[in-house]
N, C-alpha and C. Protein backbone atom coordinates (compact mmCIF):
# COMPACT_ATOMS: atom_id res chain seq x y z
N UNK A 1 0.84 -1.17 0.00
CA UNK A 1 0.00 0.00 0.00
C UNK A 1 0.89 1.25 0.00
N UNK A 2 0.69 2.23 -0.69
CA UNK A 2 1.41 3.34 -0.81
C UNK A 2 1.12 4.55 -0.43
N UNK A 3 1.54 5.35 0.10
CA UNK A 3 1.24 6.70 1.27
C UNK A 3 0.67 7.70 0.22
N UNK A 4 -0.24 8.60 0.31
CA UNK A 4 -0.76 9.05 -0.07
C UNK A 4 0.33 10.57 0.02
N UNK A 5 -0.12 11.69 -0.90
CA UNK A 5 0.58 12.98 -0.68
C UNK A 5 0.76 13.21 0.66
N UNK A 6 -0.80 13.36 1.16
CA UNK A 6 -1.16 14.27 2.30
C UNK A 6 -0.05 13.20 3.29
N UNK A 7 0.15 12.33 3.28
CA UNK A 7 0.47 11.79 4.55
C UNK A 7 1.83 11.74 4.47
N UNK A 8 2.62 12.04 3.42
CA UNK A 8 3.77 12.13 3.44
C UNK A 8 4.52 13.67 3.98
N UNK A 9 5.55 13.29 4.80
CA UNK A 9 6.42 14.43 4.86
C UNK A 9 7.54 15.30 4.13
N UNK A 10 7.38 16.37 4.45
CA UNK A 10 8.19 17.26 3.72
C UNK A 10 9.79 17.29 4.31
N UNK A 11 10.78 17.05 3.68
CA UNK A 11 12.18 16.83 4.87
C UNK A 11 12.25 18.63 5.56
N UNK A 12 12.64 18.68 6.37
CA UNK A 12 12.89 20.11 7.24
C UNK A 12 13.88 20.65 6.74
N UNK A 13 13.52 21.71 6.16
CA UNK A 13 14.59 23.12 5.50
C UNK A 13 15.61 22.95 6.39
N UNK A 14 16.85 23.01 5.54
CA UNK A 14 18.33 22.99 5.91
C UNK A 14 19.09 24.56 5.45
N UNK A 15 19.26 25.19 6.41
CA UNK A 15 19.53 26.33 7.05
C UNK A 15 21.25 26.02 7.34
N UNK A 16 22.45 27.05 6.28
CA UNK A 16 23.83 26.82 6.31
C UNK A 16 24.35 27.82 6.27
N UNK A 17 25.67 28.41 6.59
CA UNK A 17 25.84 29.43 6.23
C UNK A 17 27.54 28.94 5.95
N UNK A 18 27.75 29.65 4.81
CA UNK A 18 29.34 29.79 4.58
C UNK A 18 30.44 31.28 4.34
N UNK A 19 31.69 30.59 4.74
CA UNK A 19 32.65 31.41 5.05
C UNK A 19 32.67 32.27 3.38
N UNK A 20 32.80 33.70 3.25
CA UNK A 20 32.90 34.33 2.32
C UNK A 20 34.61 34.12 1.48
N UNK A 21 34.62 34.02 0.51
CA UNK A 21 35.63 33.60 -0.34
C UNK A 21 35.40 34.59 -1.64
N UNK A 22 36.80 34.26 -2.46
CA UNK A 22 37.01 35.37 -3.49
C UNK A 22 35.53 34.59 -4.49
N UNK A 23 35.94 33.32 -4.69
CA UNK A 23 34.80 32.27 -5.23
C UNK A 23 33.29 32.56 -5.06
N UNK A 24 32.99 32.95 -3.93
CA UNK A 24 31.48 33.24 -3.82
C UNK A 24 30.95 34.79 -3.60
N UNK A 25 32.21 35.37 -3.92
CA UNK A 25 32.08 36.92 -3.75
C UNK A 25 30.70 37.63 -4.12
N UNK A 26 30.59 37.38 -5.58
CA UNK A 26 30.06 37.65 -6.78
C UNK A 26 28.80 37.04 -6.10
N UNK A 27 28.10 36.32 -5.66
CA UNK A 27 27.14 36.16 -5.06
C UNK A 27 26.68 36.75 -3.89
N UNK A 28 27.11 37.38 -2.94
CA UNK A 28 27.54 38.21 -1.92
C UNK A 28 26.90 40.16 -2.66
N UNK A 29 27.72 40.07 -3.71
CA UNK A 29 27.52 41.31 -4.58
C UNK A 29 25.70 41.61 -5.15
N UNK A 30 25.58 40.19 -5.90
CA UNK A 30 24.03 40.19 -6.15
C UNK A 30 22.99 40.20 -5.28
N UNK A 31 23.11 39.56 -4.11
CA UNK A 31 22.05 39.52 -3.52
C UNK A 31 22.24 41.02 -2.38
N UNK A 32 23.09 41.71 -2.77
CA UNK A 32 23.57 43.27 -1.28
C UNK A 32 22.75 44.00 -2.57
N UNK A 33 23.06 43.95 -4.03
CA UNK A 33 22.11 44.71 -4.61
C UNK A 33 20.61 44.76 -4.74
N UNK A 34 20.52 43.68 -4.46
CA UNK A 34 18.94 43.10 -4.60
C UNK A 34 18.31 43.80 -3.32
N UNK A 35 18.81 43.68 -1.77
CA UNK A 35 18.43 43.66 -1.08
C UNK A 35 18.60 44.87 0.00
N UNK A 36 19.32 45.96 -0.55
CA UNK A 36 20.08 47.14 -0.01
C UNK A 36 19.97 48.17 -1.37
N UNK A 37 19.22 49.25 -0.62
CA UNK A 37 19.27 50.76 -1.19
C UNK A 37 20.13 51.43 -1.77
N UNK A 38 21.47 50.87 -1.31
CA UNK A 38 23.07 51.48 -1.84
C UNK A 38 23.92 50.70 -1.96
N UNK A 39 25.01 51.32 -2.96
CA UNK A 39 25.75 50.28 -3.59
C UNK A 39 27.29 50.51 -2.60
N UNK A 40 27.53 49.25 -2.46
CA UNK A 40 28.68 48.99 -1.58
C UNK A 40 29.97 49.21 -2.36
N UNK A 41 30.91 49.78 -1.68
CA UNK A 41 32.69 50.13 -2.88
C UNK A 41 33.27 48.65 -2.61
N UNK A 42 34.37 48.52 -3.08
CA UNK A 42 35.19 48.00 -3.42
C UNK A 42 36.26 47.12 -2.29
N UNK A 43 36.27 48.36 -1.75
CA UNK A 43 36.80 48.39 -0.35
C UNK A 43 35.93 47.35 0.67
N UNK A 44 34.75 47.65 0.45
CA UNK A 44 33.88 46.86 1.39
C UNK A 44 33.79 45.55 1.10
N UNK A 45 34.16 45.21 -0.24
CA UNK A 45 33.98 43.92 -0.49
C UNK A 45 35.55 43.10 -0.54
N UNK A 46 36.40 44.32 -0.53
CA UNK A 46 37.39 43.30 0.02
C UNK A 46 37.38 42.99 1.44
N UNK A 47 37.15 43.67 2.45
CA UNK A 47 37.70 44.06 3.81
C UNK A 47 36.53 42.98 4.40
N UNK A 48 35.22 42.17 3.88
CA UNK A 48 34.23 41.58 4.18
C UNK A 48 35.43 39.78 3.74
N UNK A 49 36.29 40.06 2.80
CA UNK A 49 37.16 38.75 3.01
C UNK A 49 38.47 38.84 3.96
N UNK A 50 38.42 39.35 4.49
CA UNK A 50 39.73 39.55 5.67
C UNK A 50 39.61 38.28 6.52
N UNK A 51 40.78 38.00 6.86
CA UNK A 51 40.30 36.82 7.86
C UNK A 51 40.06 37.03 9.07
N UNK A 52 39.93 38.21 9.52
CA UNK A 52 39.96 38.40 10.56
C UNK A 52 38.19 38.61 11.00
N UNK A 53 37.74 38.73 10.31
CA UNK A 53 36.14 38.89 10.10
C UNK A 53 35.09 37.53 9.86
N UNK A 54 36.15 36.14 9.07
CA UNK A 54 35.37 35.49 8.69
C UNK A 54 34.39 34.60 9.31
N UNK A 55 34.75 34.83 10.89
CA UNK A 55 33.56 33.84 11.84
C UNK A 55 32.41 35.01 11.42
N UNK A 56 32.16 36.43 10.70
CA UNK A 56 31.42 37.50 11.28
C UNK A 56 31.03 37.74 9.77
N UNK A 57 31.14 37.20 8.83
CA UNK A 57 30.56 37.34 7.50
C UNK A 57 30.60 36.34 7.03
N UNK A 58 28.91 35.88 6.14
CA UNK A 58 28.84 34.78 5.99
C UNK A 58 28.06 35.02 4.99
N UNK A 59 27.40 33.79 4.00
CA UNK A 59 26.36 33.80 2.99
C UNK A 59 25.49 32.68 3.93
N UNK A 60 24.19 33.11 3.58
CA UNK A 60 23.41 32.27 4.20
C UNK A 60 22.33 31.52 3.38
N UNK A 61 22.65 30.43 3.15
CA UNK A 61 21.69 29.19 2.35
C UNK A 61 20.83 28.79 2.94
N UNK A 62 19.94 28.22 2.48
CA UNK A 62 18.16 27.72 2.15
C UNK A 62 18.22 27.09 1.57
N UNK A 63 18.31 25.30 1.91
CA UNK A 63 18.57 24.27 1.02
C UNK A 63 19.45 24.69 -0.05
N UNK A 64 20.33 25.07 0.41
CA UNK A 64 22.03 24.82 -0.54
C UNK A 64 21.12 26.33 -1.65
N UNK A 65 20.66 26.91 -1.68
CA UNK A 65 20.17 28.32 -2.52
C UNK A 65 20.79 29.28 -1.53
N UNK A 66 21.56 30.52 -2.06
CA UNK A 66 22.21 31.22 -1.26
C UNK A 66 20.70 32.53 -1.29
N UNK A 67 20.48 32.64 -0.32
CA UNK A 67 19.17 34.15 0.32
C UNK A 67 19.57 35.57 1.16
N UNK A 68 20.93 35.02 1.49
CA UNK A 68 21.36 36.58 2.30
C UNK A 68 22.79 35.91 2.56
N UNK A 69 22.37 37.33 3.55
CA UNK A 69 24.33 37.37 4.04
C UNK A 69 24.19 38.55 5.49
N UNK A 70 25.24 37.83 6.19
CA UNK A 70 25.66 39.15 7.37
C UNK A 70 27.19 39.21 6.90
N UNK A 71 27.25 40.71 6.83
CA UNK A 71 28.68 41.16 7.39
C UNK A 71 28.75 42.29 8.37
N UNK A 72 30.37 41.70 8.93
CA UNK A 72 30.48 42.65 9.99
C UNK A 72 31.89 43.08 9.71
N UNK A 73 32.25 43.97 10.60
CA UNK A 73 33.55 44.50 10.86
C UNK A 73 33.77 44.43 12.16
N UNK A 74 35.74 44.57 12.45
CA UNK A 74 35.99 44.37 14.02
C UNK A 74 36.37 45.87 14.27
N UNK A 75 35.71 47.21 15.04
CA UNK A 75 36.21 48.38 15.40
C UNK A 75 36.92 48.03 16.72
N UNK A 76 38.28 49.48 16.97
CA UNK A 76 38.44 49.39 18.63
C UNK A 76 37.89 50.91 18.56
N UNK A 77 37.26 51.30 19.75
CA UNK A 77 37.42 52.51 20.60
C UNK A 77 37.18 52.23 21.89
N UNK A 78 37.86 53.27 22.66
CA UNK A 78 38.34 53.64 23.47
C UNK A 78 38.91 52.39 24.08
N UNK A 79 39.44 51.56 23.91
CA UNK A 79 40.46 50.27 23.86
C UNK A 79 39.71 48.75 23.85
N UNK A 80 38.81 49.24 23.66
CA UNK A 80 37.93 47.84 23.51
C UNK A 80 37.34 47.51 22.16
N UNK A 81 37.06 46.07 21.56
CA UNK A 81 37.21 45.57 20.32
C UNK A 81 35.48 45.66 20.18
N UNK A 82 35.34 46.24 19.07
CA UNK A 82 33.73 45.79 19.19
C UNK A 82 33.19 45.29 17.69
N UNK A 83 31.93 44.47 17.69
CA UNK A 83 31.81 43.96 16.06
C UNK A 83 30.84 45.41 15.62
N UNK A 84 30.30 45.63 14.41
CA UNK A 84 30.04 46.72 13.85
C UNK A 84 28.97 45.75 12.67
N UNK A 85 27.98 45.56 13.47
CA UNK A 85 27.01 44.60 12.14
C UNK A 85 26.73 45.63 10.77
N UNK A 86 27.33 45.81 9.88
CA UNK A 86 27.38 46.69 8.70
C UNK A 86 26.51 46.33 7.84
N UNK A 87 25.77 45.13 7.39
CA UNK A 87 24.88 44.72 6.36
C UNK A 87 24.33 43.29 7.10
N UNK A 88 22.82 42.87 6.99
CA UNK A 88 22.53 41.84 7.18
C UNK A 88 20.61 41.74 6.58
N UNK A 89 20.65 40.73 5.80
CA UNK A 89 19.86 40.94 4.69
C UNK A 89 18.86 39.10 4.05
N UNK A 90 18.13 39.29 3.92
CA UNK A 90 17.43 37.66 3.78
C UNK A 90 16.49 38.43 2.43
N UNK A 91 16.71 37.77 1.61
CA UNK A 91 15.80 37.56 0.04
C UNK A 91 14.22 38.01 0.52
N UNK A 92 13.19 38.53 0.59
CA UNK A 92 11.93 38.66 0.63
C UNK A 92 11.10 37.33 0.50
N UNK A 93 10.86 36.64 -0.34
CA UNK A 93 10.61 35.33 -0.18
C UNK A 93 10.58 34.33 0.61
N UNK A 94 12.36 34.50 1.44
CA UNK A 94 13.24 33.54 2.33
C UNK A 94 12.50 34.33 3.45
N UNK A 95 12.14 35.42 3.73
CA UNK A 95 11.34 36.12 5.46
C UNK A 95 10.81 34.97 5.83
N UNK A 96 10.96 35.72 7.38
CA UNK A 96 10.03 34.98 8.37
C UNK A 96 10.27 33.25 8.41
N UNK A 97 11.16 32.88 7.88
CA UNK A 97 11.60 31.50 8.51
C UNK A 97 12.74 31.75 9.42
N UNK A 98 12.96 32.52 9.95
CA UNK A 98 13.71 32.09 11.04
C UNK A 98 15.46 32.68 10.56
N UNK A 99 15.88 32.97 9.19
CA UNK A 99 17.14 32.97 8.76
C UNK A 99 17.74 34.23 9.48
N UNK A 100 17.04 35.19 9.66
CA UNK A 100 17.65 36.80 10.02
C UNK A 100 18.23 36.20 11.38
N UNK A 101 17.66 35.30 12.19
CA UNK A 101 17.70 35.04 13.70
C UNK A 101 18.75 34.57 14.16
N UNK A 102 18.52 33.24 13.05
CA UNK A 102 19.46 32.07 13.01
C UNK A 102 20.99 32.70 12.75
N UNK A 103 21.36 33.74 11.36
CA UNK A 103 22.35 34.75 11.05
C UNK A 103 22.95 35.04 12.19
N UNK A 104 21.86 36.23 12.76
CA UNK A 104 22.53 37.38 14.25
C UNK A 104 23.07 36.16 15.32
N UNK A 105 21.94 35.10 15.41
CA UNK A 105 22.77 34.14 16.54
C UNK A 105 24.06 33.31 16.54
N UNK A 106 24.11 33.23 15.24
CA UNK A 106 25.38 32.42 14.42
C UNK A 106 26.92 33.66 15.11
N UNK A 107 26.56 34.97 14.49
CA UNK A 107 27.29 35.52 14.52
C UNK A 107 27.75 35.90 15.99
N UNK A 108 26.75 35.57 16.55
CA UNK A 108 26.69 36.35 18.18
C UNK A 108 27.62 35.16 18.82
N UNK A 109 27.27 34.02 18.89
CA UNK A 109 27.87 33.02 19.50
C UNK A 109 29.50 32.94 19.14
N UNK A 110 29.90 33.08 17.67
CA UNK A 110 30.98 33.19 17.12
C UNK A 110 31.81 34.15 18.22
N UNK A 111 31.39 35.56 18.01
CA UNK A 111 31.54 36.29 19.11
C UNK A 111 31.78 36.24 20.16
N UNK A 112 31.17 35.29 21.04
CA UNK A 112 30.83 35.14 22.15
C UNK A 112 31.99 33.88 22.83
N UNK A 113 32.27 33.39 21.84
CA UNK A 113 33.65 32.06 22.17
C UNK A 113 34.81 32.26 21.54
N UNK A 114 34.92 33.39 21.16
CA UNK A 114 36.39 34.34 20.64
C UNK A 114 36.73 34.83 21.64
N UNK A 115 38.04 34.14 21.78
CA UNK A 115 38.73 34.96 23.19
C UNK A 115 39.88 36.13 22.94
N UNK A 116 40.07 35.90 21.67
CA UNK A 116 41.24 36.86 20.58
C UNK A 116 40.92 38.06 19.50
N UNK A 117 40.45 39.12 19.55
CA UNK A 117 40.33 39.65 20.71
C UNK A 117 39.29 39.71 21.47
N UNK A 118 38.95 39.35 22.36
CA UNK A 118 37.56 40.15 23.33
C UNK A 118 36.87 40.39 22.66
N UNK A 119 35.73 40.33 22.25
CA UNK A 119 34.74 41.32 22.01
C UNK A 119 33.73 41.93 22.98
N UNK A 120 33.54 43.64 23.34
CA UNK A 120 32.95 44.19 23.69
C UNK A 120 31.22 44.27 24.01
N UNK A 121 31.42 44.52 22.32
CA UNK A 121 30.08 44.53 21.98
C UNK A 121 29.53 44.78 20.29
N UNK A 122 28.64 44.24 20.26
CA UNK A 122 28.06 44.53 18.91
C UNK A 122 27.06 45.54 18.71
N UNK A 123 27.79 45.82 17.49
CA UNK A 123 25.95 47.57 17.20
C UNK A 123 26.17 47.25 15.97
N UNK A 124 24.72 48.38 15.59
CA UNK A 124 24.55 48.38 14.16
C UNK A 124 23.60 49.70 13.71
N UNK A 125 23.60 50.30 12.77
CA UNK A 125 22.60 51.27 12.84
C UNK A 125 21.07 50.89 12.03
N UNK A 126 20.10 51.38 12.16
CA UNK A 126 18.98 50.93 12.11
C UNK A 126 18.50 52.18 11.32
N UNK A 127 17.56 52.78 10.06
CA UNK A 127 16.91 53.72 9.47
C UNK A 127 15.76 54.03 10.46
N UNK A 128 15.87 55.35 11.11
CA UNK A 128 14.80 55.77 11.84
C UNK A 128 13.37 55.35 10.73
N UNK A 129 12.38 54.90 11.74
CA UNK A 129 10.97 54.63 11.09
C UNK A 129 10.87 52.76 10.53
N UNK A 130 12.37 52.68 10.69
CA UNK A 130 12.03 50.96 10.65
C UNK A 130 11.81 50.13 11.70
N UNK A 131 10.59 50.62 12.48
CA UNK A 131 10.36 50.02 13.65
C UNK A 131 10.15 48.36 13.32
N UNK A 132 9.94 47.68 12.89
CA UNK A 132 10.02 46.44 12.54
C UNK A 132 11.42 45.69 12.64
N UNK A 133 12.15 46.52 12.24
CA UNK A 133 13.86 46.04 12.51
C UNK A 133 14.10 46.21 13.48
N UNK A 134 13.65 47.29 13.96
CA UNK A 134 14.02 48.05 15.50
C UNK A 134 13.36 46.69 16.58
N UNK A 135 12.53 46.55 16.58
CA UNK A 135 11.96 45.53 16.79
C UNK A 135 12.54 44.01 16.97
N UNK A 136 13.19 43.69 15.50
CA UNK A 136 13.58 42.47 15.60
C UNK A 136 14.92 42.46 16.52
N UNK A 137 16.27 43.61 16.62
CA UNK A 137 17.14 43.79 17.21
C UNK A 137 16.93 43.54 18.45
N UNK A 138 15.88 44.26 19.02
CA UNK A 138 15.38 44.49 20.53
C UNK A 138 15.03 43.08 21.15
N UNK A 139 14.54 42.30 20.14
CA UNK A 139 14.19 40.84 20.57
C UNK A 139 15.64 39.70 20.65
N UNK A 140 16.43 40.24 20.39
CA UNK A 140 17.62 39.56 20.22
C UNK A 140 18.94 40.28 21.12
N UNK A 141 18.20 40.91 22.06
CA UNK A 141 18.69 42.05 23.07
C UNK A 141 19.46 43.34 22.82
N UNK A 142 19.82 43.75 21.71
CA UNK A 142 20.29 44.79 21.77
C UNK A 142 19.04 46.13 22.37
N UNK A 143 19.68 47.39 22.18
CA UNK A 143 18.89 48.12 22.83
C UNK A 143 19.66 49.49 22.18
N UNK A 144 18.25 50.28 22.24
CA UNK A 144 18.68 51.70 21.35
C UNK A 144 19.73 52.41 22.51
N UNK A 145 20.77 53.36 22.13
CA UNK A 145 22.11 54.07 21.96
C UNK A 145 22.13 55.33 22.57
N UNK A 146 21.69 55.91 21.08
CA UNK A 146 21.71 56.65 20.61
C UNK A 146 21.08 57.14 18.95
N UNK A 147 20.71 58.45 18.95
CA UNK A 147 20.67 58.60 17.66
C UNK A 147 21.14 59.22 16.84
N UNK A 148 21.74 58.68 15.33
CA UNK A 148 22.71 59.29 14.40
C UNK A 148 22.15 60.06 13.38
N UNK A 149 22.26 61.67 13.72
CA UNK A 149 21.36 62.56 12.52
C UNK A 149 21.91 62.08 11.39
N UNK A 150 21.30 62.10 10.11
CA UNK A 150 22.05 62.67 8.59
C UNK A 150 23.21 61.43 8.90
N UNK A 151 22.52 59.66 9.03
CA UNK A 151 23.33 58.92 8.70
C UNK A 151 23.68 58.34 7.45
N UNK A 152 22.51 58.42 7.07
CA UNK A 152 22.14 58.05 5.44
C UNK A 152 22.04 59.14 4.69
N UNK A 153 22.88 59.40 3.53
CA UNK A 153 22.89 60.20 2.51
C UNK A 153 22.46 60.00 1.55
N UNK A 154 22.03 58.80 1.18
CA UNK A 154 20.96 58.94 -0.19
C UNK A 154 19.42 58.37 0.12
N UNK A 155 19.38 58.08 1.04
CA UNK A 155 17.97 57.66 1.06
C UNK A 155 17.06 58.62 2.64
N UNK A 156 15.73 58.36 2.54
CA UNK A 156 15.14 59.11 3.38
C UNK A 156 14.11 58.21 4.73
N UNK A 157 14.32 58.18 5.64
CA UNK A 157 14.80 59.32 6.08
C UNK A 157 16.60 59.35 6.69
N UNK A 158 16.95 60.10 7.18
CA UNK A 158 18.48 60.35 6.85
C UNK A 158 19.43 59.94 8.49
N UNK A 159 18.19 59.94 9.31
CA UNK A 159 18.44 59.72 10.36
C UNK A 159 18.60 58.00 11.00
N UNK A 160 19.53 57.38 11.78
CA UNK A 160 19.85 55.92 12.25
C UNK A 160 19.63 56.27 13.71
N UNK A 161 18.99 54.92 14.10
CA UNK A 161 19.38 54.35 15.26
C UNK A 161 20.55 53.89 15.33
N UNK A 162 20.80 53.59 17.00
CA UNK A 162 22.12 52.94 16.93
C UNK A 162 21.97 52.38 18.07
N UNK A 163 21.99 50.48 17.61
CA UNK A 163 21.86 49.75 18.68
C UNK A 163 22.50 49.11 19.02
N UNK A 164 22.67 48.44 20.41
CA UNK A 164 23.82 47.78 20.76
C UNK A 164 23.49 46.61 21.85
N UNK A 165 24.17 45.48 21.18
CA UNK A 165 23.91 44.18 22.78
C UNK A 165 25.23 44.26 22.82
N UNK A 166 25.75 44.57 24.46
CA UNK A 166 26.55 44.55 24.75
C UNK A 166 27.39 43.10 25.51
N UNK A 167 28.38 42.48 25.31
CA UNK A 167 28.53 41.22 25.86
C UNK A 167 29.18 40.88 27.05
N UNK A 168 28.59 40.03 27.76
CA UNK A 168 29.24 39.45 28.91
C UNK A 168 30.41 38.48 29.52
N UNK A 169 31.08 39.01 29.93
CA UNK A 169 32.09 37.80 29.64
C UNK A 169 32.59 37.76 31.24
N UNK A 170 32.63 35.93 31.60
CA UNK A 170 32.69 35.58 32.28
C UNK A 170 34.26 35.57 32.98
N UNK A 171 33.87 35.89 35.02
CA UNK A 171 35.67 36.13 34.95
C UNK A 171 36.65 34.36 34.57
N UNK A 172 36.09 33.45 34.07
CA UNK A 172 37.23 32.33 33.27
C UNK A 172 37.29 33.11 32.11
N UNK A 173 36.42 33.34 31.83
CA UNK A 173 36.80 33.94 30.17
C UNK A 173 37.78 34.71 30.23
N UNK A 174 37.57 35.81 31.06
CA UNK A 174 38.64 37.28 31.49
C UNK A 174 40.08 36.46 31.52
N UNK A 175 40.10 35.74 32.52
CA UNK A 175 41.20 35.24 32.91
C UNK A 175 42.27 34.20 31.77
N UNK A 176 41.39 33.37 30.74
CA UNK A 176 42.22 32.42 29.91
C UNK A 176 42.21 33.61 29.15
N UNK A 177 41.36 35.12 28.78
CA UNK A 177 42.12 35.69 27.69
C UNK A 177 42.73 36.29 27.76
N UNK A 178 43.35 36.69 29.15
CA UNK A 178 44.20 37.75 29.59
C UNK A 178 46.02 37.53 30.14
């Protein structure tokens, strides 16, 4: 006897993300245009293959189909290392399964078991009026800053949030990284 549609299962979406390479660059490029207001230099797309970044930029697949990407950068001020979430982005289609989450947590944890250097904390800026993003950040603990007038120069409105989960680190942690 043979299973009918209805009773058969669907296998569970496989959710991957990979290390950015000169090789998958060009994919990285298409989907930041697709999915971002402004066009990224040159600079940004080398400095997103640094190795020093690559636990912190990634492409993110949907059954082996590439749908987004996070990148970050490592800033210091005032002597502490902090990540700088600069782009992070899921195909319209790919929403609401879970990938934006799965991304920030990927990256956070990465973060979070790097003892070389420390990391501080992570921010990112947010387009005033995208309370929906604002939103999703806040659920994943960061928390508004500050705000950055005239952050955005070509699009409206011009003004960023600027949010930040700041990280905790335990005194073993302090101690094996110090």
């Amino acid at each position: 006897m043979s299973s009918t549609p209805s009773t058969k299962r669907r296998p569970a979406a496989k959710v991957s993300f990979a290390s950015l390479t000169p090789n998958n660059l060009g994919t990285v490029r298409k989907l930041n245009s697709v999915l971002f207001p402004i066009k990224y230099s040159e600079k940004f797309y080398q400095d997103i293959l640094s190795p020093e970044v690559e636990d912190y930029c990634k492409l993110v697949y949907y059954n082996d189909i590439p749908v987004g990407t996070i990148c970050c950068r490592m800033e210091i001020k005032n002597g502490q290392t902090r990540l700088y979430l600069m782009t992070m982005g899921v195909l319209a289609p790919y929403r609401s399964l879970g990938l934006g989450s799965q991304s920030l947590e990927a990256v956070m944890s990465a973060a979070a078991s790097t003892s070389k250097p420390q990391l501080a904390s992570i921010y990112l800026h947010v387009q005033v009026g995208n309370d929906a993003a604002k939103r999703f950040y806040e659920r994943h603990g960061f928390t508004e800053v500050a705000r950055h007038e005239n952050y955005y120069k070509k699009i409206e409105p011009r003004d960023a949030w600027i949010l930040e989960r700041v990280f905790t680190h335990t005194a073993e942690q302090s101690t094996a990284s110090g």
